[in-house]
Protein backbone atom coordinates (compact mmCIF):
# COMPACT_ATOMS: atom_id res chain seq x y z
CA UNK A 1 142.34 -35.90 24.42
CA UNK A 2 142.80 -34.31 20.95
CA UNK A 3 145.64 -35.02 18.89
CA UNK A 4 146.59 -32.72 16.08
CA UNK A 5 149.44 -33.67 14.19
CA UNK A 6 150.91 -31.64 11.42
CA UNK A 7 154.74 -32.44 9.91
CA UNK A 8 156.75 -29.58 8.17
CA UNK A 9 156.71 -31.01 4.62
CA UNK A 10 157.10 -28.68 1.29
CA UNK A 11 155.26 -30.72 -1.73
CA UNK A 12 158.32 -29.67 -3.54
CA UNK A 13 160.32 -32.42 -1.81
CA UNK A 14 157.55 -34.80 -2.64
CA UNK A 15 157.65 -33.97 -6.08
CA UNK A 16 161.42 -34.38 -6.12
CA UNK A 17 160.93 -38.23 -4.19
CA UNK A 18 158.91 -38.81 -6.76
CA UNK A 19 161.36 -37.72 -9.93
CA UNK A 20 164.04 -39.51 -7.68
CA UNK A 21 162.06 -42.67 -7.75
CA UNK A 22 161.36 -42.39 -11.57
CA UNK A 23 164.86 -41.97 -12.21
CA UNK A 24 166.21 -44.35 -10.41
CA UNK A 25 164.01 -46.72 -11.06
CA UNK A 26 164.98 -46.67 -14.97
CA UNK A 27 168.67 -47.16 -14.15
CA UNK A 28 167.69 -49.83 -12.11
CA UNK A 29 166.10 -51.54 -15.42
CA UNK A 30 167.47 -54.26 -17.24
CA UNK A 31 166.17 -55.73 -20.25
CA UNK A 32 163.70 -53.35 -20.89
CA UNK A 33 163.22 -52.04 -24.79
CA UNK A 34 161.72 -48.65 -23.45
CA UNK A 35 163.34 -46.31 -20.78
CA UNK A 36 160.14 -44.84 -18.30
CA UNK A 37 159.85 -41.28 -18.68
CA UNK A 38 158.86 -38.81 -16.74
CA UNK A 39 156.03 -37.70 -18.51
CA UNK A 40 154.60 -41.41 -17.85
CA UNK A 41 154.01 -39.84 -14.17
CA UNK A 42 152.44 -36.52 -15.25
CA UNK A 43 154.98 -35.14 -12.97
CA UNK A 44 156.19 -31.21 -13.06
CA UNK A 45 160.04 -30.53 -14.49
CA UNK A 46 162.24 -31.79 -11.96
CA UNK A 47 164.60 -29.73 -9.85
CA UNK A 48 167.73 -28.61 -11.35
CA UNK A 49 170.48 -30.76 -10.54
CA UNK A 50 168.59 -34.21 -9.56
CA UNK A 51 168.76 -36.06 -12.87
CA UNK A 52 172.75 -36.04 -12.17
CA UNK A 53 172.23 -36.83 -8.20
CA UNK A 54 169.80 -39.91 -9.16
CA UNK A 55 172.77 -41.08 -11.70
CA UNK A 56 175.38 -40.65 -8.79
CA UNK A 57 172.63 -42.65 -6.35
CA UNK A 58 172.55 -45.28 -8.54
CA UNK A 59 176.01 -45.80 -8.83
CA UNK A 60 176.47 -45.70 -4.91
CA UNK A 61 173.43 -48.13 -4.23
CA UNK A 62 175.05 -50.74 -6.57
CA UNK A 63 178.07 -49.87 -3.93
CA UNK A 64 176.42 -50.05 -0.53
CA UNK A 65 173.00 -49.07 0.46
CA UNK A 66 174.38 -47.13 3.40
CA UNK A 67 176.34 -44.58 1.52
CA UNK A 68 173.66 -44.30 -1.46
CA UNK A 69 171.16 -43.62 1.65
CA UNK A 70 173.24 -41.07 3.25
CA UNK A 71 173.14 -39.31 0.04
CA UNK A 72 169.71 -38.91 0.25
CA UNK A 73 169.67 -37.66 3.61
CA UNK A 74 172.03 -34.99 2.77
CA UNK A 75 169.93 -34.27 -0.60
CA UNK A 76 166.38 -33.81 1.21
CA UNK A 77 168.22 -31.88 4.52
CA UNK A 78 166.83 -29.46 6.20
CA UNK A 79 166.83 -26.51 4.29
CA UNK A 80 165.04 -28.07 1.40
CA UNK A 81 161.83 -28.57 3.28
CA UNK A 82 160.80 -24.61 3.95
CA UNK A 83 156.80 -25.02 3.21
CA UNK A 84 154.19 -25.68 5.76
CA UNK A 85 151.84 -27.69 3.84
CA UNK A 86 150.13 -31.03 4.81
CA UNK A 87 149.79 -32.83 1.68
CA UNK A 88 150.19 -36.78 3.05
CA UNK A 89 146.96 -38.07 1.40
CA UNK A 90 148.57 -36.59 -2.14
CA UNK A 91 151.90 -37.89 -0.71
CA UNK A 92 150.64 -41.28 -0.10
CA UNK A 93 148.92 -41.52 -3.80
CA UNK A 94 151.74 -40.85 -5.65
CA UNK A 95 153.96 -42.68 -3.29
CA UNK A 96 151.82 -45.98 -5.04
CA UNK A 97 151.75 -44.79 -8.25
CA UNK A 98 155.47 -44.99 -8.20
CA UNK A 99 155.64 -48.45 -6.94
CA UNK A 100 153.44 -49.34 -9.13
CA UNK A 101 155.49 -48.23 -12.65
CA UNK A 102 158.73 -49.34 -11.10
CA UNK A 103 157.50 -53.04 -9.38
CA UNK A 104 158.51 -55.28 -12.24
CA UNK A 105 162.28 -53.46 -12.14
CA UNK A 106 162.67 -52.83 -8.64
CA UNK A 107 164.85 -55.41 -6.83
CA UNK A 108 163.73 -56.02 -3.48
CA UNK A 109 166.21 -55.15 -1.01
CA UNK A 110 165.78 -51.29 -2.85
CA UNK A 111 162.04 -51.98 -2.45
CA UNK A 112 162.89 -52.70 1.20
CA UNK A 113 165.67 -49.93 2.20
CA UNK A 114 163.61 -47.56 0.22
CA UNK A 115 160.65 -48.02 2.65
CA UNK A 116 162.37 -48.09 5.78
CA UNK A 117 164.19 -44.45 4.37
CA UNK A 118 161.10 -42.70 3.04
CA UNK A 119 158.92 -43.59 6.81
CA UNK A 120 161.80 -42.58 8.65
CA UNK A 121 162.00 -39.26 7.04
CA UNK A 122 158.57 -38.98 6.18
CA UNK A 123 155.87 -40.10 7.50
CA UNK A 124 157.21 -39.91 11.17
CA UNK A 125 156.32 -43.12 12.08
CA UNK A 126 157.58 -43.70 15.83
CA UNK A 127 158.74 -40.35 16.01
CA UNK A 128 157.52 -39.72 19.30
CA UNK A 129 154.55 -40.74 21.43
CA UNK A 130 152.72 -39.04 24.00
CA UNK A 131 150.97 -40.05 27.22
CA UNK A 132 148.86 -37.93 29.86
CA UNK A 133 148.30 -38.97 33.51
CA UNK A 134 145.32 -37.07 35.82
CA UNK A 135 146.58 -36.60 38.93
CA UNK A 136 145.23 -35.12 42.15
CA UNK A 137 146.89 -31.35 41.36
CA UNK A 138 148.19 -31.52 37.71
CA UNK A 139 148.28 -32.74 34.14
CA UNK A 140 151.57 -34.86 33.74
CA UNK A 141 152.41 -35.64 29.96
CA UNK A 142 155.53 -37.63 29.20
CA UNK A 143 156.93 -37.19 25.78
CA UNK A 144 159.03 -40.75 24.83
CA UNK A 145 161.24 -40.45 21.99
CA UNK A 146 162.55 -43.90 20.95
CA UNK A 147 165.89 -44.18 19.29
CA UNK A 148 166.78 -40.64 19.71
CA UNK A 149 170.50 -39.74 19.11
CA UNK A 150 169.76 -36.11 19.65
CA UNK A 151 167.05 -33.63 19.39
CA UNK A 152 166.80 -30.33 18.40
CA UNK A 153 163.19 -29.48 19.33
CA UNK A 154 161.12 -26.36 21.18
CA UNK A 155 157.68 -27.43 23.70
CA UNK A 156 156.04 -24.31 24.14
CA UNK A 157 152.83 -24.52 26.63
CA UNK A 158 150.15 -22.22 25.68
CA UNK A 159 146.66 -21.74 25.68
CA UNK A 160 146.06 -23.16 22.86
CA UNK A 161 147.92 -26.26 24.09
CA UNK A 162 151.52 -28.38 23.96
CA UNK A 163 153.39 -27.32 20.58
CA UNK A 164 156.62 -29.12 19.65
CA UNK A 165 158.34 -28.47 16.51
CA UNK A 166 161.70 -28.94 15.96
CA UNK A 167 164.21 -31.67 14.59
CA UNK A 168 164.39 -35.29 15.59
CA UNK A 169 167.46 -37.40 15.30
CA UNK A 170 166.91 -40.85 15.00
CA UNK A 171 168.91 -44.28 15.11
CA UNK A 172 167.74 -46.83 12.07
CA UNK A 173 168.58 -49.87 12.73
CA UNK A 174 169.30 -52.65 10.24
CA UNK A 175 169.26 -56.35 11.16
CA UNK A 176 169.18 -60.06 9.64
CA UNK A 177 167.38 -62.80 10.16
CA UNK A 178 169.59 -63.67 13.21
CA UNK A 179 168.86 -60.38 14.81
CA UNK A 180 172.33 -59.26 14.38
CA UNK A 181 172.39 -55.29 13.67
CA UNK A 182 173.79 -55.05 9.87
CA UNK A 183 173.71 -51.55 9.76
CA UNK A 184 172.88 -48.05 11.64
CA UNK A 185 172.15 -44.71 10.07
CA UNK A 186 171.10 -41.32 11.32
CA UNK A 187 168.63 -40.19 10.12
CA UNK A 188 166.68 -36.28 10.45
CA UNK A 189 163.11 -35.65 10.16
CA UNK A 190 161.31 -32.35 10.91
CA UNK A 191 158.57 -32.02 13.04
CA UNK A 192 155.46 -30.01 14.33
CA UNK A 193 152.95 -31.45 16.56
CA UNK A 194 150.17 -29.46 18.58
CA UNK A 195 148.78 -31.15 21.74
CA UNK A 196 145.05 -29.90 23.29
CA UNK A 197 144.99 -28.81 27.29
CA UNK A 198 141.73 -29.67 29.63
CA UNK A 199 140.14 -26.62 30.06
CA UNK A 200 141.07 -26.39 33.74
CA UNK A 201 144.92 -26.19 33.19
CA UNK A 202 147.14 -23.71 34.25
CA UNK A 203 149.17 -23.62 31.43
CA UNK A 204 151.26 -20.49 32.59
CA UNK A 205 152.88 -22.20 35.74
CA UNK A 206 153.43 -24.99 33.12
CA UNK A 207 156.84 -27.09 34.24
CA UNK A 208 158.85 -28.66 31.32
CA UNK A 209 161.41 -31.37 32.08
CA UNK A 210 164.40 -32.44 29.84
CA UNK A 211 165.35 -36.67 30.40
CA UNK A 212 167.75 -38.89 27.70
CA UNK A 213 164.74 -40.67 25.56
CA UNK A 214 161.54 -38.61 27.59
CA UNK A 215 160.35 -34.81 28.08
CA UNK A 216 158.21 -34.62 31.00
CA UNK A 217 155.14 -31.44 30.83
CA UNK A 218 153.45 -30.95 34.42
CA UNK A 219 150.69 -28.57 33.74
CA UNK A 220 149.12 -27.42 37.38
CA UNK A 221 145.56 -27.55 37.51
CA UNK A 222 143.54 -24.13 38.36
């Protein structure tokens, strides 16, 4: 079966990760002669406003990493992602061109919450998945969403296939090397996702199914 995935992403909000990453990265500096700029990066002028947020990160990371992450969270909500673009190869590229000016500053437990953060509300990784049993008189799909805290989302069953899009809700996790959970965060990612029907599927008499961590699709066949 087909998969097309697309995620709700405006490159603004990568190009304000990035400044974000410059910026922080510098404050996170010591013993460096020169400052990194932001023309190092080739980057465009950075929203108004996030040279003082990246001061007031910094401050808060040196704190906790829980707060300074929430801060980011409430920075990149929502409303600042209005753009339907696809831009994760670009996304990706610069995403190691920052890691590569800031390795020699970074310490590594920002190296290591910054990862988990940016896939989380990113790259989507183990947003959902999505399985599809043939039986005698139908399509069944079950829709497992791991970690969910709650959901937000609209499956609409079309000709043209499954479409979900909506907002996901999702536990994070933190734990040492005992396995004991040092920390738990929310965190919200946006997300669109179209899913191809057989050609023989009566997707008008299409039956959608609400459960805690599944949505179950049973598309009769015609």
């Amino acid at each position: 079966m087909e998969l097309e995935k697309k995620y709700t992403v405006a490159k603004i909000g990568v190009l304000a990760l990035l400044a974000v990453c410059v910026l922080l990265g510098a404050a996170l500096l010591k013993d460096k002669d020169e400052p990194i700029r932001i023309d190092d990066l080739s980057a465009p002028a950075m929203p108004k406003g996030l040279e003082s947020f990246s001061k007031s990160f910094s401050k808060e990371f040196k704190q906790g990493q829980d707060q300074a992450f929430d801060m980011l969270d409430k920075f990149f909500d929502e409303g600042f992602f209005k753009d339907n673009s696809d831009p994760f190869q670009k996304m990706e590229q610069m995403r190691r061109d920052i890691h590569k000016k800031l390795e020699k500053g970074l310490q590594g437990s920002f190296d290591d919450s910054w990862d988990d953060w940016y896939d989380a509300r990113f790259t989507g990784h183990d947003s959902f998945s999505m399985s599809m049993e043939d039986k005698a008189h139908a399509y069944e799909y079950k829709i497992s969403i791991p970690n969910r805290s709650s959901q937000d989302l609209k499956v609409d069953v079309t000709k043209d296939g499954i479409q979900i899009s909506g907002t996901l809700n999702k536990v994070v996790e933190k734990k040492n090397a005992d396995g004991e959970v040092t920390a738990r965060q929310e965190v919200a990612s946006t997300v669109s996702q179209r899913f191809s029907l057989p050609d023989d599927a009566n997707y008008g008499s299409a039956k959608i199914t609400n459960g805690d961590d599944q949505i179950i699709i049973t598309v009769p066949k015609v």
